[in-house]
Protein backbone atom coordinates (compact mmCIF):
# COMPACT_ATOMS: atom_id res chain seq x y z
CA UNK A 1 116.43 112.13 90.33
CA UNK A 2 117.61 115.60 90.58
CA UNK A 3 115.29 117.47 88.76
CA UNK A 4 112.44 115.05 91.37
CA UNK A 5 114.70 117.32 94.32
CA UNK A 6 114.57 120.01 92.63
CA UNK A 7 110.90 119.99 92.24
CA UNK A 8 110.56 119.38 95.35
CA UNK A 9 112.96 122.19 96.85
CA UNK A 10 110.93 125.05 94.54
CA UNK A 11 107.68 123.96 96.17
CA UNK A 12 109.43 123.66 99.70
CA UNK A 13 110.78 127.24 98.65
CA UNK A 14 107.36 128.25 97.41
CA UNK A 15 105.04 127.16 100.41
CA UNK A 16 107.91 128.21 102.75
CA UNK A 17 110.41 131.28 101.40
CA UNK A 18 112.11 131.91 105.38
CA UNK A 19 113.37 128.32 105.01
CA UNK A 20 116.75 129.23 103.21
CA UNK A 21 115.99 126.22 100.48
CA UNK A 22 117.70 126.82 98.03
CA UNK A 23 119.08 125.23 94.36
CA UNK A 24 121.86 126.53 93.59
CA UNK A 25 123.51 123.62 94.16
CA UNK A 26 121.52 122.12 91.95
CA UNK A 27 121.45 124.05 88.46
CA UNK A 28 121.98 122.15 85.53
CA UNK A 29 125.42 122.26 83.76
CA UNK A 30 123.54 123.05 80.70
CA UNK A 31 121.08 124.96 80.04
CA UNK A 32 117.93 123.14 78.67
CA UNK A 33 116.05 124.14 75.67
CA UNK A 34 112.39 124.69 75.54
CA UNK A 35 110.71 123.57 73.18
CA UNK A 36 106.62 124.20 72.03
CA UNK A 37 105.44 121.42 74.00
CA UNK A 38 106.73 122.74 77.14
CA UNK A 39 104.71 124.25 79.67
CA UNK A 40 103.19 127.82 78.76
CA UNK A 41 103.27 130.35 81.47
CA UNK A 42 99.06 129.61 81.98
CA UNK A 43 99.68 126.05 81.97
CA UNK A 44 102.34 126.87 85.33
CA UNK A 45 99.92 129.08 86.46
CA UNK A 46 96.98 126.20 86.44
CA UNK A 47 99.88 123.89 88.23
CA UNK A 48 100.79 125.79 91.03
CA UNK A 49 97.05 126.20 91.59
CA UNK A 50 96.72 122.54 91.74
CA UNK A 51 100.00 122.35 93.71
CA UNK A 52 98.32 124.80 96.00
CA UNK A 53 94.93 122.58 96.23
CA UNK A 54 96.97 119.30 96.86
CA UNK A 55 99.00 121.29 99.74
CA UNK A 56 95.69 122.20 101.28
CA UNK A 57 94.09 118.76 100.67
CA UNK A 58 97.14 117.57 102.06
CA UNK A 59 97.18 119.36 105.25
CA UNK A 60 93.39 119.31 106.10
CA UNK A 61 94.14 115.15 105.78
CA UNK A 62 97.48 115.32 108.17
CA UNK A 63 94.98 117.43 110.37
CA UNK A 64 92.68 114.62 110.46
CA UNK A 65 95.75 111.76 110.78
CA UNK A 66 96.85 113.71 113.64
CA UNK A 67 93.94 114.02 115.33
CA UNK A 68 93.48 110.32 115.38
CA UNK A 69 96.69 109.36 115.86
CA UNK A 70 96.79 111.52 119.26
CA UNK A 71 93.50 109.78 120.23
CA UNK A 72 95.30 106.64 119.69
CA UNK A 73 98.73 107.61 121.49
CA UNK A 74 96.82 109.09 124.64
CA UNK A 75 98.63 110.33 127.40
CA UNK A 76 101.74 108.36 126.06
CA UNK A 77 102.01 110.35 123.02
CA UNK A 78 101.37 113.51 124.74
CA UNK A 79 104.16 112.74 127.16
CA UNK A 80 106.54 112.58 124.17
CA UNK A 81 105.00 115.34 122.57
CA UNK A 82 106.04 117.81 125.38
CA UNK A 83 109.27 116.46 125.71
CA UNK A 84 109.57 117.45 122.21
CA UNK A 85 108.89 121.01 123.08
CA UNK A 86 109.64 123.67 120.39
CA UNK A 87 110.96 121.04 117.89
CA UNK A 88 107.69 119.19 117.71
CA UNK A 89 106.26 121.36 114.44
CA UNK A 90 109.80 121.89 112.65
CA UNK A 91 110.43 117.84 113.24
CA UNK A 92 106.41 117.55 112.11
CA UNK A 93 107.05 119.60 108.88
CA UNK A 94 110.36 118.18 107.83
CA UNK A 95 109.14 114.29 108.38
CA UNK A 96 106.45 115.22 106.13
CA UNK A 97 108.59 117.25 103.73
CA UNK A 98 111.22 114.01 103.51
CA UNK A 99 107.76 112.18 103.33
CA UNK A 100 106.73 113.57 100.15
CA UNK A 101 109.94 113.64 98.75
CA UNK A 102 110.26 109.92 98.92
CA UNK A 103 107.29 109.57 97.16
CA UNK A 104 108.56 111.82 94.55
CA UNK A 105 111.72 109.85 93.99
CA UNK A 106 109.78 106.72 94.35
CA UNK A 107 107.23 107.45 91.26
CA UNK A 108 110.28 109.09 89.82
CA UNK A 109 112.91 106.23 89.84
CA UNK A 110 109.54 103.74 88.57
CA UNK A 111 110.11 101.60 92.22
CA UNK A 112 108.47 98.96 92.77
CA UNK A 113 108.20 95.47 93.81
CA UNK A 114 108.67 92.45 90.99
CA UNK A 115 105.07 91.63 89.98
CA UNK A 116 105.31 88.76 88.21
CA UNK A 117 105.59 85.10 89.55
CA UNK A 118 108.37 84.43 87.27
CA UNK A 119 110.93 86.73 88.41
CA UNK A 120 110.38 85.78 92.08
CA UNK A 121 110.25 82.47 91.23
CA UNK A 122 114.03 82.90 89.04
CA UNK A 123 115.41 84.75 92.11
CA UNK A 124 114.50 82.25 95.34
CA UNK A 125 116.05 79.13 92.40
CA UNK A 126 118.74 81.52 91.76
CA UNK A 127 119.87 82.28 95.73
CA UNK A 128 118.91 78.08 96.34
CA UNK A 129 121.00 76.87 93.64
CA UNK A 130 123.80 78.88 94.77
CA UNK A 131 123.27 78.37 98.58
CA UNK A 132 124.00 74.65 97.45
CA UNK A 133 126.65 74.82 95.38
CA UNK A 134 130.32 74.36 96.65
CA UNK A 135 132.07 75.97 93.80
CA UNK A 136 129.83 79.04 94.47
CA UNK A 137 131.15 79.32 98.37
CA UNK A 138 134.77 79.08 97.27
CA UNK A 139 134.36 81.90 94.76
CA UNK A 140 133.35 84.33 97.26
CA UNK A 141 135.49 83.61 100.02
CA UNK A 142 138.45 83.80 96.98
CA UNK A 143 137.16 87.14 95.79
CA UNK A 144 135.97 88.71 98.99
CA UNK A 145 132.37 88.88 98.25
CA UNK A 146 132.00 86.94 101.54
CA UNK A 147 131.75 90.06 103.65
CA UNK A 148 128.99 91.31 101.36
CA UNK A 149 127.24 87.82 101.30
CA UNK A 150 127.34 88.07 104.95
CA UNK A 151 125.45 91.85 105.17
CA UNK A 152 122.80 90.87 102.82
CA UNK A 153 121.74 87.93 105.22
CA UNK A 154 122.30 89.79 108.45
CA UNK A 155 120.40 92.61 106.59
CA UNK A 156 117.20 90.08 105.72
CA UNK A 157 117.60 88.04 109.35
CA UNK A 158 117.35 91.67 111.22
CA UNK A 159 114.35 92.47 109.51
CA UNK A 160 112.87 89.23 110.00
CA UNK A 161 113.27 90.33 113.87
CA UNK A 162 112.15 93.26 113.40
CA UNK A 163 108.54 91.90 112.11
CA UNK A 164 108.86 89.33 115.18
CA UNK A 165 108.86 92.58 117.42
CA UNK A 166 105.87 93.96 115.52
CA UNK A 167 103.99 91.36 115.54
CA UNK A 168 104.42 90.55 119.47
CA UNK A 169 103.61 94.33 120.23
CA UNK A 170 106.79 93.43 122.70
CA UNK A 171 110.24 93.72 122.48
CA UNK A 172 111.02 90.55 124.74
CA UNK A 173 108.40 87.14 124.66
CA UNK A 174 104.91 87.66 124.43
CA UNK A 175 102.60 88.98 126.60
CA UNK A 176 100.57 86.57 128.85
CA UNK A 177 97.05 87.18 130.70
């Protein structure tokens, strides 16, 4: 995962050298070797090209996404954009830096959901075996995993609300004509 920040902090660095990004922070403790198969200065040369093509890609589509998103916000989302004042590029930039950096560590760290229908299947027998269990309760409450127990479901019942609000397009009820 650090050498996925890294990455991303020498093209943040590259595309932006005022920014004060730096790695120090984040050299190895030893050096690495290189090896044949690793990159050849023309092979670097023919990435940061393409790094260079995907920023411009990149921005020409956020052009576009912004464009449509401010027809969709309307005077709303112009009202918040003044209030934003100054900050509204840096804020712009660095939600789309932290953007792509999630992606990064995302492809990185191999995330993603369970595909199969067995391991959902395991994990929802799993959570109602234990749910009816008695021995399973006083385990937890004996070695404190209560409080933890507790988060997780607050955790899942907030998001549940959460989707109720999005799917109401209202914070309280639903709206009535």
């Amino acid at each position: 995962m650090a050498s996925t920040i890294r990455a991303a902090l020498r093209f943040h660095a590259r595309i932006h050298p005022s920014s004060g990004a730096t790695l120090s922070h984040l050299k190895p403790r030893h050096p690495q070797p290189r090896f044949a198969s690793s990159s050849s200065p023309s092979s670097l040369d023919q990435a940061q090209k393409n790094a260079q093509n995907a920023y411009s890609s990149a921005s020409k589509h956020a052009g576009n996404a912004f464009q449509k998103a401010q027809k969709l916000a309307g005077p709303i989302g112009e009202r918040i954009a003044n209030m934003l004042g100054a900050y509204r590029a840096p804020l712009s930039y660095n939600l789309s830096v932290a953007r792509e950096l999630l992606k990064q560590v995302y492809m990185a760290e191999r995330l993603q959901p369970p595909l199969s229908l067995q391991t959902w299947s395991n994990a929802y027998t799993t959570l109602a075996q234990r749910a009816r269990n008695p021995n399973y309760w006083r385990e937890i409450l004996n070695n404190g995993e209560y409080a933890k127990v507790g988060l997780y479901a607050l955790e899942a019942y907030t998001i549940f609300k959460i989707g109720e609000i999005i799917g109401r397009r209202s914070l309280v009820g639903y709206k009535l004509q």
